[in-house]
Protein backbone atom coordinates (compact mmCIF):
# COMPACT_ATOMS: atom_id res chain seq x y z
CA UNK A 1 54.84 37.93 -10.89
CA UNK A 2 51.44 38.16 -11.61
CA UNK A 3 50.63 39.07 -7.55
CA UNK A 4 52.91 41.87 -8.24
CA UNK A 5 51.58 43.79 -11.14
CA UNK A 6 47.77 43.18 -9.29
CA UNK A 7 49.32 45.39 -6.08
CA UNK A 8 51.04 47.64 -8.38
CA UNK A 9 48.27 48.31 -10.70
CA UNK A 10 44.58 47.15 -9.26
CA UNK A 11 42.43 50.15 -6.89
CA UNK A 12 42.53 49.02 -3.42
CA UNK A 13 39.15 48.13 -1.39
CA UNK A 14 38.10 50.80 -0.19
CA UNK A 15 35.81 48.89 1.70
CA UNK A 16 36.46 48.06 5.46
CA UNK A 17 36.57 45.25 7.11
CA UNK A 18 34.37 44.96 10.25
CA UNK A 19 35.03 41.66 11.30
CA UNK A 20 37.02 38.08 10.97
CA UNK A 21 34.24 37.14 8.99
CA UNK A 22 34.23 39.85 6.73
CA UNK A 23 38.09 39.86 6.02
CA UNK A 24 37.72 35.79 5.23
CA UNK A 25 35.34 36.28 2.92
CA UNK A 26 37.94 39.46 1.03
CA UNK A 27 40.60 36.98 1.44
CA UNK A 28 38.82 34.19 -0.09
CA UNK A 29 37.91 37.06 -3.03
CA UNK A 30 41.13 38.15 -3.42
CA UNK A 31 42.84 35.29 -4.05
CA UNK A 32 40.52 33.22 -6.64
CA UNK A 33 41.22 36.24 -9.24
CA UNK A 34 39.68 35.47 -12.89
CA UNK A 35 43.31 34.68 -14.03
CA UNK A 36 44.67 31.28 -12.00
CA UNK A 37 48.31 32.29 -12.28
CA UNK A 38 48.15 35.19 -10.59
CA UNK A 39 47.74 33.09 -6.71
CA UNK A 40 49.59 29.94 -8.31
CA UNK A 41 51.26 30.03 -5.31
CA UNK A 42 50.94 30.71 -1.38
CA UNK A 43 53.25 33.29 -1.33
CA UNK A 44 51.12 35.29 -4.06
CA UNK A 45 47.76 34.40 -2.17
CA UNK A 46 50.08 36.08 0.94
CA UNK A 47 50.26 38.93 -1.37
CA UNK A 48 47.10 39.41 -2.65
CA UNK A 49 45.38 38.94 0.52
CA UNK A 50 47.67 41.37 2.47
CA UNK A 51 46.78 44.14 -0.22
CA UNK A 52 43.15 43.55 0.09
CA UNK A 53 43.46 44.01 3.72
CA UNK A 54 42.85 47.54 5.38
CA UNK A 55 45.31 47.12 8.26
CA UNK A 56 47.88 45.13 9.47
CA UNK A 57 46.00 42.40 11.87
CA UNK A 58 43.86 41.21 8.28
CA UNK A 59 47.43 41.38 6.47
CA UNK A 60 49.13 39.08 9.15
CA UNK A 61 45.63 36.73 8.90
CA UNK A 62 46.20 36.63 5.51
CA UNK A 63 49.77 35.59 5.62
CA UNK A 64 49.46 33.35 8.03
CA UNK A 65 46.82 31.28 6.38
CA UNK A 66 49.29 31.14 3.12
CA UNK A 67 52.13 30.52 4.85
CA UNK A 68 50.04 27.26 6.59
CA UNK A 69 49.17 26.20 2.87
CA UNK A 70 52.89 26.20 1.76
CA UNK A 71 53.85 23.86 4.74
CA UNK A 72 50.43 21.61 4.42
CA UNK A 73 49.55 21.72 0.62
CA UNK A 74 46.46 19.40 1.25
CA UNK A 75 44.36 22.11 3.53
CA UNK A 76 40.85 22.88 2.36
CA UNK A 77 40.70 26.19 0.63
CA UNK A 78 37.23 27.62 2.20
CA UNK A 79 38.01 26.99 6.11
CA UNK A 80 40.38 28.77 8.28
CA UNK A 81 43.60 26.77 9.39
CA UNK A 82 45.47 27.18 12.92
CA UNK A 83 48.55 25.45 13.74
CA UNK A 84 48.86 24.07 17.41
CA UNK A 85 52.28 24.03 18.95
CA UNK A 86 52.16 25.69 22.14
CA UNK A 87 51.60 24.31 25.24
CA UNK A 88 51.89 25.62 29.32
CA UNK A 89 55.35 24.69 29.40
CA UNK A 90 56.23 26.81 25.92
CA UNK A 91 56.65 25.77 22.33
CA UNK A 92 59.95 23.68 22.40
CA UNK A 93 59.09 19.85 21.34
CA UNK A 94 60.00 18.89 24.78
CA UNK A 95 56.92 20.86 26.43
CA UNK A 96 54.60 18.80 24.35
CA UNK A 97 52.54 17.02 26.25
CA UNK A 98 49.20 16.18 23.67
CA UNK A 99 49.20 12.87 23.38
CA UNK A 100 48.71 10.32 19.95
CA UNK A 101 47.29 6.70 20.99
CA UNK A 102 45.60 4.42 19.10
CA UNK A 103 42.34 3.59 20.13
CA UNK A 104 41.05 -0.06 21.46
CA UNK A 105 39.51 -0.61 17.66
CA UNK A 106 42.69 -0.07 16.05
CA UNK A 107 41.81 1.41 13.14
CA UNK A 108 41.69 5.11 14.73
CA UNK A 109 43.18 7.05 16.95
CA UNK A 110 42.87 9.41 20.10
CA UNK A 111 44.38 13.05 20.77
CA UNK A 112 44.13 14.41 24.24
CA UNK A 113 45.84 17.58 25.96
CA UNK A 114 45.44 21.06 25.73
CA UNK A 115 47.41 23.62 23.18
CA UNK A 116 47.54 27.60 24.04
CA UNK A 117 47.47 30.71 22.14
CA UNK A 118 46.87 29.01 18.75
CA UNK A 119 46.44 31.94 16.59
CA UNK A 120 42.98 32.16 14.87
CA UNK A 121 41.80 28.69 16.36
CA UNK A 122 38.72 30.31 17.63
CA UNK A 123 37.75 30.87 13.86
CA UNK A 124 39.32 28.12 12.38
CA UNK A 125 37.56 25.09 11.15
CA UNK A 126 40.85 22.90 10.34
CA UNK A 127 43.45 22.81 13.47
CA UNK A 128 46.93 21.32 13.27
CA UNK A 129 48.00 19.92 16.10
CA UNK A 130 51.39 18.82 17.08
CA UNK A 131 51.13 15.38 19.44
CA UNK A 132 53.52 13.18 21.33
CA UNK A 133 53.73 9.22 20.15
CA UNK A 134 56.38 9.09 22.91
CA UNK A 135 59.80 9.34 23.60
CA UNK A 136 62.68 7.41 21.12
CA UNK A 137 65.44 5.71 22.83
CA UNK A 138 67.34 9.20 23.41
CA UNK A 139 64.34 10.40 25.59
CA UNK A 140 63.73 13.00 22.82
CA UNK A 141 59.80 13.94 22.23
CA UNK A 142 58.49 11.77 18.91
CA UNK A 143 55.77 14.16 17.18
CA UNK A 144 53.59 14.15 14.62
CA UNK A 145 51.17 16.38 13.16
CA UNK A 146 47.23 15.49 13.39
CA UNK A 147 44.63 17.27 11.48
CA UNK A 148 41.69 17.91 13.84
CA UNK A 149 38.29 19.42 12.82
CA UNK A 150 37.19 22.18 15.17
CA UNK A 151 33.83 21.19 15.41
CA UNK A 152 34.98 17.32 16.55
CA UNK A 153 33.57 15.90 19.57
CA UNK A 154 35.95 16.66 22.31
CA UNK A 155 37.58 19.54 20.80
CA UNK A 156 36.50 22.78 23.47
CA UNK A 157 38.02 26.23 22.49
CA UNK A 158 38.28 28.47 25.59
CA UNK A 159 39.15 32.36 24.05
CA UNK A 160 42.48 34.17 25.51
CA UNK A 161 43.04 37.78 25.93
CA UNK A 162 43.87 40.13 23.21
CA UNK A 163 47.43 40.89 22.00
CA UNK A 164 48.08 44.73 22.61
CA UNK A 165 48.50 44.23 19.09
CA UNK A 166 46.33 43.31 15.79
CA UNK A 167 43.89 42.87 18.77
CA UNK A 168 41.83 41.25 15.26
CA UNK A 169 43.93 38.63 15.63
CA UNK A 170 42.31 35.90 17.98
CA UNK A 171 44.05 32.90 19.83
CA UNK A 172 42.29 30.57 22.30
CA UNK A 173 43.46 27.33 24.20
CA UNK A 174 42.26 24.03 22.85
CA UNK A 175 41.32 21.44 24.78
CA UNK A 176 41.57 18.15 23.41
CA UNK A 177 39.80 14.99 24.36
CA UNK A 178 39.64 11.74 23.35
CA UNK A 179 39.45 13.58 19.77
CA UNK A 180 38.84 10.35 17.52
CA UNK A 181 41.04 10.71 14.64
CA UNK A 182 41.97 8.34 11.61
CA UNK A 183 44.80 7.43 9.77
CA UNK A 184 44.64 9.54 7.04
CA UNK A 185 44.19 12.75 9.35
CA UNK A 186 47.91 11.73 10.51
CA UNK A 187 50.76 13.38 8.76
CA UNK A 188 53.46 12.10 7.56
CA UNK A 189 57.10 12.01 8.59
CA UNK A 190 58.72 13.69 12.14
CA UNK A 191 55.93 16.49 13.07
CA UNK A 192 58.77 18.93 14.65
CA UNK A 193 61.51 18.51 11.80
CA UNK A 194 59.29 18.38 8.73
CA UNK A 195 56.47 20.70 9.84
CA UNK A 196 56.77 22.94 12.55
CA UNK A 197 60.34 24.15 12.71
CA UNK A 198 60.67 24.94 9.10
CA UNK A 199 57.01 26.91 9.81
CA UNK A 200 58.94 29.63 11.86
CA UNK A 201 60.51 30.52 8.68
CA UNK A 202 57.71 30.01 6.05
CA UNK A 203 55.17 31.82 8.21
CA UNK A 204 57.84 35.24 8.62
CA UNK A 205 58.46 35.06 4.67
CA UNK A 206 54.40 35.04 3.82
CA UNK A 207 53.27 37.45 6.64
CA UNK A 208 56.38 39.76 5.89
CA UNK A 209 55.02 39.78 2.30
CA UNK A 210 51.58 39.99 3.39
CA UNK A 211 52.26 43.04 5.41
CA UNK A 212 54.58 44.67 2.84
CA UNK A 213 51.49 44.67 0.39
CA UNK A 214 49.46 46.28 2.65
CA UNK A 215 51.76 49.00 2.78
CA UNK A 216 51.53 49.39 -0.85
CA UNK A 217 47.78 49.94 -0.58
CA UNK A 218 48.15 52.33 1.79
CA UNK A 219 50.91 54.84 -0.09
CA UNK A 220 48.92 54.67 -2.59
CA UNK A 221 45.57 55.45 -1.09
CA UNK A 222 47.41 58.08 0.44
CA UNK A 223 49.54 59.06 -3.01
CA UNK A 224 52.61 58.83 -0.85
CA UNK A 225 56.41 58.73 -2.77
CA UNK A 226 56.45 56.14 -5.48
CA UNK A 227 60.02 55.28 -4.17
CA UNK A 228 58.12 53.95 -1.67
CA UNK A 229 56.55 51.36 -3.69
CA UNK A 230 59.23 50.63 -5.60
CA UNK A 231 61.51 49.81 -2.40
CA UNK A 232 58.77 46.92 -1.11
CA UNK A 233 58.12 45.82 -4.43
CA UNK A 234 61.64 44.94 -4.81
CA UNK A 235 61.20 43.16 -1.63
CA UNK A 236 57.85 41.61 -2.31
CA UNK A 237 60.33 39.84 -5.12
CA UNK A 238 63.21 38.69 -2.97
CA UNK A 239 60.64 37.16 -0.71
CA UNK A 240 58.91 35.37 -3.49
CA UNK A 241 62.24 34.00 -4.13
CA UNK A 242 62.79 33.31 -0.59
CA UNK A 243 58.95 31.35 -0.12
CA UNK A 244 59.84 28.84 -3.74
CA UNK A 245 63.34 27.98 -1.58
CA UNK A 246 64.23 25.00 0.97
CA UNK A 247 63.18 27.31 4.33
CA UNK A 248 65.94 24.81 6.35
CA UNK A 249 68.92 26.22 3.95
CA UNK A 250 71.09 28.24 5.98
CA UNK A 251 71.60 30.95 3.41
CA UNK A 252 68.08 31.46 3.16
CA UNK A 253 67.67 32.80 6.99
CA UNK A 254 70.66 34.67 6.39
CA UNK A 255 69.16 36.00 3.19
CA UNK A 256 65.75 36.63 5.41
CA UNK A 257 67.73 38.24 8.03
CA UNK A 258 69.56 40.68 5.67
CA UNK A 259 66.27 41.48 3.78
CA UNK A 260 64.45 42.26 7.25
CA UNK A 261 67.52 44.50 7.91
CA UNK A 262 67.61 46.58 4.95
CA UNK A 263 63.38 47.19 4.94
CA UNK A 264 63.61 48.62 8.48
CA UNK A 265 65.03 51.97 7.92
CA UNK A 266 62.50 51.68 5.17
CA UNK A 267 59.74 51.44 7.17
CA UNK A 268 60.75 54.02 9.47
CA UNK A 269 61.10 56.50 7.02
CA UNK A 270 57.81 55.63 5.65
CA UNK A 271 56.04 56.21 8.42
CA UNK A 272 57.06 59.56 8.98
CA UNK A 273 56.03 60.50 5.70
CA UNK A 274 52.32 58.36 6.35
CA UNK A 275 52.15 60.41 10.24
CA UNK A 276 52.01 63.63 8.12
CA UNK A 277 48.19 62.50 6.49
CA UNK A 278 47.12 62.48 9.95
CA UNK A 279 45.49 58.84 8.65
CA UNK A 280 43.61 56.76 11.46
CA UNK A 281 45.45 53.62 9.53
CA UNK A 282 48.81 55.23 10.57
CA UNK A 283 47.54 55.53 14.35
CA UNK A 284 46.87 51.91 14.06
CA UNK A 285 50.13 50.98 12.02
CA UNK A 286 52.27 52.83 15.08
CA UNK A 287 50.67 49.84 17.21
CA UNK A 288 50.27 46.87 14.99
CA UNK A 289 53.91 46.87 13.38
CA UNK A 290 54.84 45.23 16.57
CA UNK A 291 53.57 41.99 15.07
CA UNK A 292 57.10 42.52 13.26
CA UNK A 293 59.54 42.35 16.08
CA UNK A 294 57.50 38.89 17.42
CA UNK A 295 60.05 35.89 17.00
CA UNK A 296 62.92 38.23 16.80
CA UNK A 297 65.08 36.29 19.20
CA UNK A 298 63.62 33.13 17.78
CA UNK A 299 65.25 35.03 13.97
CA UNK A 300 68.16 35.83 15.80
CA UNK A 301 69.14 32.31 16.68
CA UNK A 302 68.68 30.53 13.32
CA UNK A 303 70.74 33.25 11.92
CA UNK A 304 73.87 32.43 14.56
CA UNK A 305 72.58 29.00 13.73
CA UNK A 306 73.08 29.41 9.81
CA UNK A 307 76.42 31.12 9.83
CA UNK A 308 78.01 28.00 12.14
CA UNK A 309 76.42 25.69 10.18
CA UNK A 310 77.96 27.57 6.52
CA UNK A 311 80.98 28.58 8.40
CA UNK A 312 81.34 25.05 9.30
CA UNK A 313 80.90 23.42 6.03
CA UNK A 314 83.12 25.47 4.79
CA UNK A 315 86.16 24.58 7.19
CA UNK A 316 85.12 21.32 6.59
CA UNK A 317 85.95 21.37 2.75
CA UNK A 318 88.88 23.09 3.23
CA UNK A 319 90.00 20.47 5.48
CA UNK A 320 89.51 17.66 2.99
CA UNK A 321 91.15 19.72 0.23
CA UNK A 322 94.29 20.02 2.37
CA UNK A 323 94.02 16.28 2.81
C-alpha cells in the first residue's frame, strides 16, 4: 500500500486551496506521483487526493472523481467527471425520464431531458448520464449510460444552491437537448444494474477513504495522538480491501456497514481532541462531516438487503442438504 506509506510519511500541503480550480489541479498533482504504483488504483488516487486536500469538501471531490473511475475505467484523466441520475421525480430508475433515440441518420443518437443536482457538473467536462430506451415488457425503465461532453451543443447547465455543507462542492441541473451522441459514447450493458446502483457503494468506499486521509493530514499538522492515525490507517486498509471487491456482494455492505460503525466513536473522539487547537479546519470539519451521514438510509437498506439475501442463501442450502 504504496497510498498508505505516502499519507503516513509525506509533509502535507500546506498550501490552500482557493478554488475548484485550484484543488483539480492538487488532485491531478497528487495522484501522478514519480512512482506509478503508488495510484495503481482508484481507491489509492481516493487516498492520495483526500490527503492533499485541506478540508473535507476537496476530500469528498477527490473521492468522488476516483470512485467514478472505478465504475467507468475508460474516463479521461485531465477532465472532471459527474454522474447524472437524478431527476424531479428522485433518483429511483422509474423517475427517469431522459430519453435515448436514435436519430433520423441512424448512425447517432439523441439525449433529451433534464438531470438535477449532479454533483460537480458545473465543473465537469465529461457527464454521465443515465437515459431511458423505454420500458421492457414488465413496464420496468430500460437504461443505459451515455457519455456526454459538457461543452456539446444542447447541453445548458443552470447552477443550484449550495449544500449547507462542503458548500465547495457544486451541483447544477442539466438540461439536455437533442445532445447528438454516437455509438461508442453508449455504454454497455443495463445502465441501472451495472453502473449506477453498484455506484452507491463504490462512491461511499472512495470518499470514506478520501475523507479518512484528510484526517490524517490534519492530526498530524496539528501533532494530535498517533493512535489516531493508526486507527484510520487500519481503516484506510479494510477499505482498500473493500474498493478491489464485487461492491454487489452482500458481505461487502455488511462489511462497509460494520467498518462505518466502528470509525464513528472514532471520529467523535477525535474531534474533541482537534476542538482543543482552536483550528479554523475543525470549525469547518463540525459542518462538513455531515457529508458522512448523506445516503444513510440509502446504507441502511442494502444492509437489511444483504443480511436477507445471506440469511436466505443460507436456509436455502440447508434445505437442499436435508433433502
Amino acid at each position: 500500500m504504496s497510498s498508505l506509506h505516502a499519507v503516513l510519511a509525506t509533509p502535507p500541503d500546506l498550501e490552500p486551496i482557493a478554488s475548484i480550480d485550484a484543488w483539480w489541479r492538487r488532485h491531478q498533482t497528487a495522484v501522478r506521483p514519480s512512482s506509478p504504483d503508488v495510484a495503481s488504483l482508484p481507491i489509492d488516487q481516493a487516498i492520495l487526493g483526500g490527503f492533499a486536500a485541506d478540508r473535507v469538501g476537496y476530500a469528498f471531490a477527490s473521492g468522488y472523481q476516483a470512485a467514478l473511475r472505478a465504475l467507468v475505467p475508460d474516463l479521461p484523466a485531465d477532465r472532471i467527471a459527474s454522474l447524472c441520475m437524478t431527476e424531479r421525480g428522485g433518483g429511483h430508475p422509474r423517475a427517469v425520464e431522459t430519453r435515448l433515440e436514435a436519430a433520423p441518420a441512424g448512425d447517432t443518437f439523441r439525449v433529451t431531458g433534464r438531470k438535477r443536482w449532479a454533483t460537480l457538473s458545473s465543473d465537469a467536462g465529461v457527464l454521465l448520464v443515465a437515459a431511458s430506451t423505454g420500458t421492457d415488457e414488465a413496464g420496468k425503465n430500460r437504461l443505459r449510460l451515455v457519455r456526454v461532453e459538457s461543452t456539446a451543443p444542447g447541453v445548458t447547465l443552470h447552477p443550484m444552491p449550495a449544500p449547507p455543507f462542503t458548500a465547495e462542492i457544486t451541483h447544477a441541473e442539466v438540461q439536455l437537448e437533442g445532445v447528438v451522441v454516437t455509438e461508442r459514447d453508449v455504454y454497455p450493458g443495463d445502465g441501472f444494474a451495472r453502473y449506477v446502483r453498484p455506484f452507491r457503494t463504490v462512491e461511499d468506499i472512495h470518499v470514506t477513504a478520501a475523507i479518512f486521509a484528510y484526517l490524517i493530514r490534519e492530526i498530524r499538522l496539528h501533532d494530535l495522538a498517533r493512535s489516531f492515525t493508526e486507527r484510520l490507517a487500519l481503516a484506510l486498509v479494510a477499505l482498500r480491501g473493500l474498493a478491489v471487491a464485487d461492491p454487489s456482494a452482500p458481505e461487502g455492505h455488511l462489511a462497509l456497514a460494520g467498518l462505518l460503525e466502528l470509525t464513528r466513536p472514532l471520529l467523535d473522539e477525535l474531534s474533541r481532541a482537534w476542538a482543543k487547537t482552536e483550528s479554523p479546519a475543525h470549525a469547518r470539519w463540525e459542518t462538513d462531516r455531515l457529508v458522512l451521514t448523506v445516503g444513510s438510509g440509502a446504507r441502511d437498506k442494502r444492509r437489511s438487503r444483504a443480511w436477507e439475501l445471506l440469511i436466505g442463501a443460507a436456509a436455502a442450502a440447508d434445505e437442499a442438504t436435508a433433502e
